[in-house]
C-alpha atoms as a PDB file:
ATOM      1  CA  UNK A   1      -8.219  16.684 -47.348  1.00  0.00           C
ATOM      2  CA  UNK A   2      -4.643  15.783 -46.361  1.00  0.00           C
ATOM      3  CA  UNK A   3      -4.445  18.637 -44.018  1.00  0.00           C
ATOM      4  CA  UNK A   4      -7.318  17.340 -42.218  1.00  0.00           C
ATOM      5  CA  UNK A   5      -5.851  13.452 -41.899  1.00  0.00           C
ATOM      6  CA  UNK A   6      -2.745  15.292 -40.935  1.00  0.00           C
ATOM      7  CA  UNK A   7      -4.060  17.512 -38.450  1.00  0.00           C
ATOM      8  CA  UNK A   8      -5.917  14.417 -37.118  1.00  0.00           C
ATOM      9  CA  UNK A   9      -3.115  12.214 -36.888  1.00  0.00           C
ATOM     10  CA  UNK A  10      -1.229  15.076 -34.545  1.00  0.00           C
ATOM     11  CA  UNK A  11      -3.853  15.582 -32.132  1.00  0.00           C
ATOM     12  CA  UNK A  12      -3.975  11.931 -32.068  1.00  0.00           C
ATOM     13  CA  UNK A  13      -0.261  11.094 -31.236  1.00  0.00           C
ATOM     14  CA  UNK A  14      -0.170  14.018 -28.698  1.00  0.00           C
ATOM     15  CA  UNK A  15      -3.657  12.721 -27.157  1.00  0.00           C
ATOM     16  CA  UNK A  16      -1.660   8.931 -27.229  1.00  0.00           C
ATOM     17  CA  UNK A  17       1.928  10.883 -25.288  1.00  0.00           C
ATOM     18  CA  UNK A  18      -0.339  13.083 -23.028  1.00  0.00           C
ATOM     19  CA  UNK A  19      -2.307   9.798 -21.591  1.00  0.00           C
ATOM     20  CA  UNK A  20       0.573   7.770 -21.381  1.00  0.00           C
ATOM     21  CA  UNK A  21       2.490  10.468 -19.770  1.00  0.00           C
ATOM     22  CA  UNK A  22      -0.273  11.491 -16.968  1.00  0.00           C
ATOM     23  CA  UNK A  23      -0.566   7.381 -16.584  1.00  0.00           C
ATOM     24  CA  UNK A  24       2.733   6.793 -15.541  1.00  0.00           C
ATOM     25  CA  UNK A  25       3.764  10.130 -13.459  1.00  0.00           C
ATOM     26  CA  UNK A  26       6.099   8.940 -10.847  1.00  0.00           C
ATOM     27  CA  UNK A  27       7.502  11.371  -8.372  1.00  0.00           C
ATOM     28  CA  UNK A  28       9.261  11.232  -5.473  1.00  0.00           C
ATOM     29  CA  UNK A  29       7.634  11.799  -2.045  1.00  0.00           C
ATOM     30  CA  UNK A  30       9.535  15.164  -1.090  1.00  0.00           C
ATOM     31  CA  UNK A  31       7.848  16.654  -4.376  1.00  0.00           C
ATOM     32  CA  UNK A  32       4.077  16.096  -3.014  1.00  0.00           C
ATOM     33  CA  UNK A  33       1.977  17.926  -0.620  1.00  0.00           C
ATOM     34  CA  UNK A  34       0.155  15.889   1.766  1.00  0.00           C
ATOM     35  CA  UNK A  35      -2.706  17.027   3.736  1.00  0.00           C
ATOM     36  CA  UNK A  36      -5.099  15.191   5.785  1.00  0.00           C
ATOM     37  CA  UNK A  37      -9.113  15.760   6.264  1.00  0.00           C
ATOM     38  CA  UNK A  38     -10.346  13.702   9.473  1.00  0.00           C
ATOM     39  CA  UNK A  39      -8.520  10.815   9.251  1.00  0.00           C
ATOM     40  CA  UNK A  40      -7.822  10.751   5.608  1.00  0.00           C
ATOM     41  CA  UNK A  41      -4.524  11.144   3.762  1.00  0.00           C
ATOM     42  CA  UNK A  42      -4.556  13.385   0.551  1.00  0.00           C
ATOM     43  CA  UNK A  43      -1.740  13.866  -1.723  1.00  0.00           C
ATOM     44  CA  UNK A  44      -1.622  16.697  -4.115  1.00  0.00           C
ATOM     45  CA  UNK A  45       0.935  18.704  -6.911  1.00  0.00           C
ATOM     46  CA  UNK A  46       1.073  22.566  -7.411  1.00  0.00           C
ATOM     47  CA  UNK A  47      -2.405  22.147  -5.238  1.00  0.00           C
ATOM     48  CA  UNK A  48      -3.767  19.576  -7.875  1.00  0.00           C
ATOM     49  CA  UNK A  49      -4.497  16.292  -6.854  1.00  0.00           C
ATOM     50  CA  UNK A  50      -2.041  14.365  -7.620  1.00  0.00           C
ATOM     51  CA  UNK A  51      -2.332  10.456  -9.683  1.00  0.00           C
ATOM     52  CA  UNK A  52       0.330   8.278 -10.428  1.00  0.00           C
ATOM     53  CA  UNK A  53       2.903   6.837  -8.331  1.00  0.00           C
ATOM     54  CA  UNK A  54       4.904   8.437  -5.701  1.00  0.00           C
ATOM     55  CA  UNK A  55       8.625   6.536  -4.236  1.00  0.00           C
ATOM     56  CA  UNK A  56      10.741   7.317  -1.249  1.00  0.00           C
ATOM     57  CA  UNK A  57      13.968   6.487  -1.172  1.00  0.00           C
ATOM     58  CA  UNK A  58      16.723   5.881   1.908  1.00  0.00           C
ATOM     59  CA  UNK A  59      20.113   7.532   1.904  1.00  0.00           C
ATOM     60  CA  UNK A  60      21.772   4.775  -0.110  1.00  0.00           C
ATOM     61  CA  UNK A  61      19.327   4.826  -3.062  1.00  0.00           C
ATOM     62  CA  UNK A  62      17.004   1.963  -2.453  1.00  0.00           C
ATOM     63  CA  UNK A  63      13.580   2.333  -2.322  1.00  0.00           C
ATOM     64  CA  UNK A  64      12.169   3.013   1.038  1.00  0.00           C
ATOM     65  CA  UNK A  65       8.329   3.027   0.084  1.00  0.00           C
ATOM     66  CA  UNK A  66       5.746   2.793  -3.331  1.00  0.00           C
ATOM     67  CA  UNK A  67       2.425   3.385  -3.771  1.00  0.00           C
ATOM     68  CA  UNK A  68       0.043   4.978  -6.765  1.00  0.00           C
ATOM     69  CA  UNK A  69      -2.413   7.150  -6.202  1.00  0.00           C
ATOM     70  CA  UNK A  70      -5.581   8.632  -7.395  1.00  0.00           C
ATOM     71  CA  UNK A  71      -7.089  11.908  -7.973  1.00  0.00           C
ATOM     72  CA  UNK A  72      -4.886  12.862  -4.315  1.00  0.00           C
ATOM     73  CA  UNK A  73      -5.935   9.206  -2.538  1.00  0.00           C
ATOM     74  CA  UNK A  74      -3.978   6.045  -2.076  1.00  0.00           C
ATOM     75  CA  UNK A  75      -5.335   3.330  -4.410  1.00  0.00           C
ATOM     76  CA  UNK A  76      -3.822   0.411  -5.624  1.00  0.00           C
ATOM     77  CA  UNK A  77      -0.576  -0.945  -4.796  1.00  0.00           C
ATOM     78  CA  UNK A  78       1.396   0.093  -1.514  1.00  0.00           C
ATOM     79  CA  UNK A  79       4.602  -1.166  -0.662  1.00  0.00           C
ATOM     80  CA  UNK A  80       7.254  -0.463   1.837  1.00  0.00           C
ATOM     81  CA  UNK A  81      10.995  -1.946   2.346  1.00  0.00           C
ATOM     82  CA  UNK A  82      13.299  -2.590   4.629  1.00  0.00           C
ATOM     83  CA  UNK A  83      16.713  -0.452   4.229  1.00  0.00           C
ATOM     84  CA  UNK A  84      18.267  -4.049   2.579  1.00  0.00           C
ATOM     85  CA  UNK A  85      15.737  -3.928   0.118  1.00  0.00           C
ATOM     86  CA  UNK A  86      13.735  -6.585   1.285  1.00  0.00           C
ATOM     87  CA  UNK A  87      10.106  -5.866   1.449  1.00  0.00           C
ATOM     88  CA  UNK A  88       8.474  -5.026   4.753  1.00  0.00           C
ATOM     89  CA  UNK A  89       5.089  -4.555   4.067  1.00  0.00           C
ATOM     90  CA  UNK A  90       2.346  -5.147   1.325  1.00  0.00           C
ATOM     91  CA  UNK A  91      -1.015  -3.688   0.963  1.00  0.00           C
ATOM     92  CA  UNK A  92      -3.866  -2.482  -1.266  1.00  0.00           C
ATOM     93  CA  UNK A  93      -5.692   0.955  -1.341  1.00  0.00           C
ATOM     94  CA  UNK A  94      -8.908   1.712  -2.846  1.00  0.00           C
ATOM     95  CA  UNK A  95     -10.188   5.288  -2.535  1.00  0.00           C
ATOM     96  CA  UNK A  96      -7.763   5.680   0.305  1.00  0.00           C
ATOM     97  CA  UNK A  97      -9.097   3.137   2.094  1.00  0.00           C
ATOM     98  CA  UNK A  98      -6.929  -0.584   2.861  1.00  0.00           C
ATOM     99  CA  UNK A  99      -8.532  -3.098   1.418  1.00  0.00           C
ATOM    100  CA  UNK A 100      -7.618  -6.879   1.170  1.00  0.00           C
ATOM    101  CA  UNK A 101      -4.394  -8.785   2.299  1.00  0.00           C
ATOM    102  CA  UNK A 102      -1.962  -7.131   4.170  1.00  0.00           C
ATOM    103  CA  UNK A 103       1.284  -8.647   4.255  1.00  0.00           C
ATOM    104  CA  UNK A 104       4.649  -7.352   7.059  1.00  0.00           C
ATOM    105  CA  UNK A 105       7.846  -9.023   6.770  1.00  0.00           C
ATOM    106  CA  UNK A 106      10.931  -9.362   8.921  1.00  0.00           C
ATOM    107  CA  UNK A 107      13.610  -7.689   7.744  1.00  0.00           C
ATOM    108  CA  UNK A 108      15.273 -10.813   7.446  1.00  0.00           C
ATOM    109  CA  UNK A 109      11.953 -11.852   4.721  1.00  0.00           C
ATOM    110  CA  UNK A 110       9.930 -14.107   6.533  1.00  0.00           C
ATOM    111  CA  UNK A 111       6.356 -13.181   7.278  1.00  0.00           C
ATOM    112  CA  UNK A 112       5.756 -11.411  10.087  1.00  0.00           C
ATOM    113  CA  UNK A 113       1.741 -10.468  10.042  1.00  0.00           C
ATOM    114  CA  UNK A 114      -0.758 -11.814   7.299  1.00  0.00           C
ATOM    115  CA  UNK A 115      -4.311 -10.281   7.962  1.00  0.00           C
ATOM    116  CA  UNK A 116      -7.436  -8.580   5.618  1.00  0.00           C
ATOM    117  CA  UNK A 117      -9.158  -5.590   5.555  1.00  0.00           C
ATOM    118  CA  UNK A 118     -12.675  -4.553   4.535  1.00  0.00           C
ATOM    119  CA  UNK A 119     -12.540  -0.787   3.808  1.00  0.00           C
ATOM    120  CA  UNK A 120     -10.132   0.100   6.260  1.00  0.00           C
ATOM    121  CA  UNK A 121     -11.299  -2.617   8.670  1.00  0.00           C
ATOM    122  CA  UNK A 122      -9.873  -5.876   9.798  1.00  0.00           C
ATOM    123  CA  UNK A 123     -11.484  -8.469   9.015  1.00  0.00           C
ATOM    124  CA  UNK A 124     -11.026 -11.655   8.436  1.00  0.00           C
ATOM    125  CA  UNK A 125      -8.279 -13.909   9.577  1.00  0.00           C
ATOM    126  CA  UNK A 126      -5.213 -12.420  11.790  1.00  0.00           C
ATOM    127  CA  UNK A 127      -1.645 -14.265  11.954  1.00  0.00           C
ATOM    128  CA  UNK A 128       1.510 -13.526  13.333  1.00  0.00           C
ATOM    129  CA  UNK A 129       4.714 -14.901  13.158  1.00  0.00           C
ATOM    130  CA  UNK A 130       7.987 -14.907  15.159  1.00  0.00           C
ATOM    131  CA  UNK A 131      11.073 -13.708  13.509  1.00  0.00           C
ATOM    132  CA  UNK A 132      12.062 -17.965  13.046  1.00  0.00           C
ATOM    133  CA  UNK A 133       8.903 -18.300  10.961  1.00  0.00           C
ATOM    134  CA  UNK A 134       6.577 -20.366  13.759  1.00  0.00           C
ATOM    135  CA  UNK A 135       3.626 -19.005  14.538  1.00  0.00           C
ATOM    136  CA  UNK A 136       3.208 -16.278  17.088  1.00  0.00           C
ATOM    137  CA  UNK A 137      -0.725 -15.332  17.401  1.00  0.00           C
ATOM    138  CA  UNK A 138      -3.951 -16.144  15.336  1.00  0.00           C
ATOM    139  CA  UNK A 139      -6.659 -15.346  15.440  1.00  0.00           C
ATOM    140  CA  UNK A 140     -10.103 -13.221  13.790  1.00  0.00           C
ATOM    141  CA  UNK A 141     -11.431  -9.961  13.451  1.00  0.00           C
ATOM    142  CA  UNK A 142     -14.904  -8.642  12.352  1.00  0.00           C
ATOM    143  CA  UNK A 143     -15.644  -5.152  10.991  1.00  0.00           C
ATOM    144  CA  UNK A 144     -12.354  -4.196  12.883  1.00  0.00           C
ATOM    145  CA  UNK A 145     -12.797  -5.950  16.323  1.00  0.00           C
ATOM    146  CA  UNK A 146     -11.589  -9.357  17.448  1.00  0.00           C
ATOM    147  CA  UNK A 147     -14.214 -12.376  17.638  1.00  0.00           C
ATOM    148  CA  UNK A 148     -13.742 -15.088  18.656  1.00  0.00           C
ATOM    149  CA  UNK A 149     -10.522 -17.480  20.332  1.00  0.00           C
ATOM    150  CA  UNK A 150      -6.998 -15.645  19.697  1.00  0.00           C
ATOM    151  CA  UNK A 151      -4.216 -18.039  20.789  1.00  0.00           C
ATOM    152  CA  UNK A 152      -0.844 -16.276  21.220  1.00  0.00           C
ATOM    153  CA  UNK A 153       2.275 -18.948  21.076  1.00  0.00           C
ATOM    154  CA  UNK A 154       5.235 -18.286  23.049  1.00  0.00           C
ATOM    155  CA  UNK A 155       8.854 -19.734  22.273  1.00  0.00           C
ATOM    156  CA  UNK A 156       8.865 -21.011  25.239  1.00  0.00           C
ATOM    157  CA  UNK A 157       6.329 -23.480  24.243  1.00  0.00           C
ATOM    158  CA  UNK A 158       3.563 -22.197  26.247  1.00  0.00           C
ATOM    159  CA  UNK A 159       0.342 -21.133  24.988  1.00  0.00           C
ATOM    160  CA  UNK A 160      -2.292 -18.435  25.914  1.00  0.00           C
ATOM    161  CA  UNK A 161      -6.110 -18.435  24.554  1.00  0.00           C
ATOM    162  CA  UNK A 162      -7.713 -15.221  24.743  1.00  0.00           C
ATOM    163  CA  UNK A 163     -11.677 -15.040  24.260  1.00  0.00           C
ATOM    164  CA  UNK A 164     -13.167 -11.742  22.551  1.00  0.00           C
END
């Protein structure tokens, strides 16, 4: 009867290390095969696909760009950043597909475009800014296409209205 608990207990710490380990694989870009099928990106490991998170770094160490992925797609969090470290762009992935706020930044950290996706389509409200933080151009999109006024803002103080 002991061997049994014992035996139990075992399997159940090295079920416990081998789901926390496959959980929280990171590895670093160079390490991955990507492929693409149409227009989708697939990621995979010794011809696997690949979950967990995947980094790239620059030269100097810092981190260059993150994202986790799933069963070989992008899902979840993906960020990118500038070579100071600061970030320069944030998105989410489901099933390889963006989805919800994107954010860009200037390198400097100010926003730089703030916009939403539906499935890989725009959609939803569009804003730009100039590198000083005043707005540049906003506007909307719908299933991917603009609708609607866009106003584009010029430092010089003039304005433009586009109709779509």
């Amino acid at each position: 009867m002991i061997k049994v608990f014992s035996t139990i207990r075992i399997i159940t710490i090295l079920l416990i290390i081998s789901i926390f380990y496959n959980c929280n694989r990171s590895i670093d870009i160079s390490k991955v095969e990507i492929t693409f099928n149409n227009e989708e990106m697939f990621f995979k490991k010794n011809s696997k696909p690949f979950t967990g998170t995947i980094n790239e770094y620059y030269y100097n160490g810092k981190t260059k760009m993150e994202m986790f992925v799933l069963k070989g797609l992008k899902h979840g969090s993906f960020n990118q950043f500038h070579s100071n470290g600061n970030l320069q762009t944030q998105s989410n992935f489901i099933k390889g597909e963006i989805h919800g706020k994107f954010t860009s930044y200037h390198e400097s950290g100010n926003e730089q475009i703030v916009t939403f996706y539906h499935y890989n389509n725009r959609n939803g409200s569009y804003e730009e800014f100039h590198e000083n933080g005043k707005l540049k151009i906003c506007g909307n999109y719908y299933k991917g296409k603009r609708i609607g006024e866009f106003y584009e803002f010029f430092k010089s103080g003039g304005i433009a209205i586009y109709n779509y």
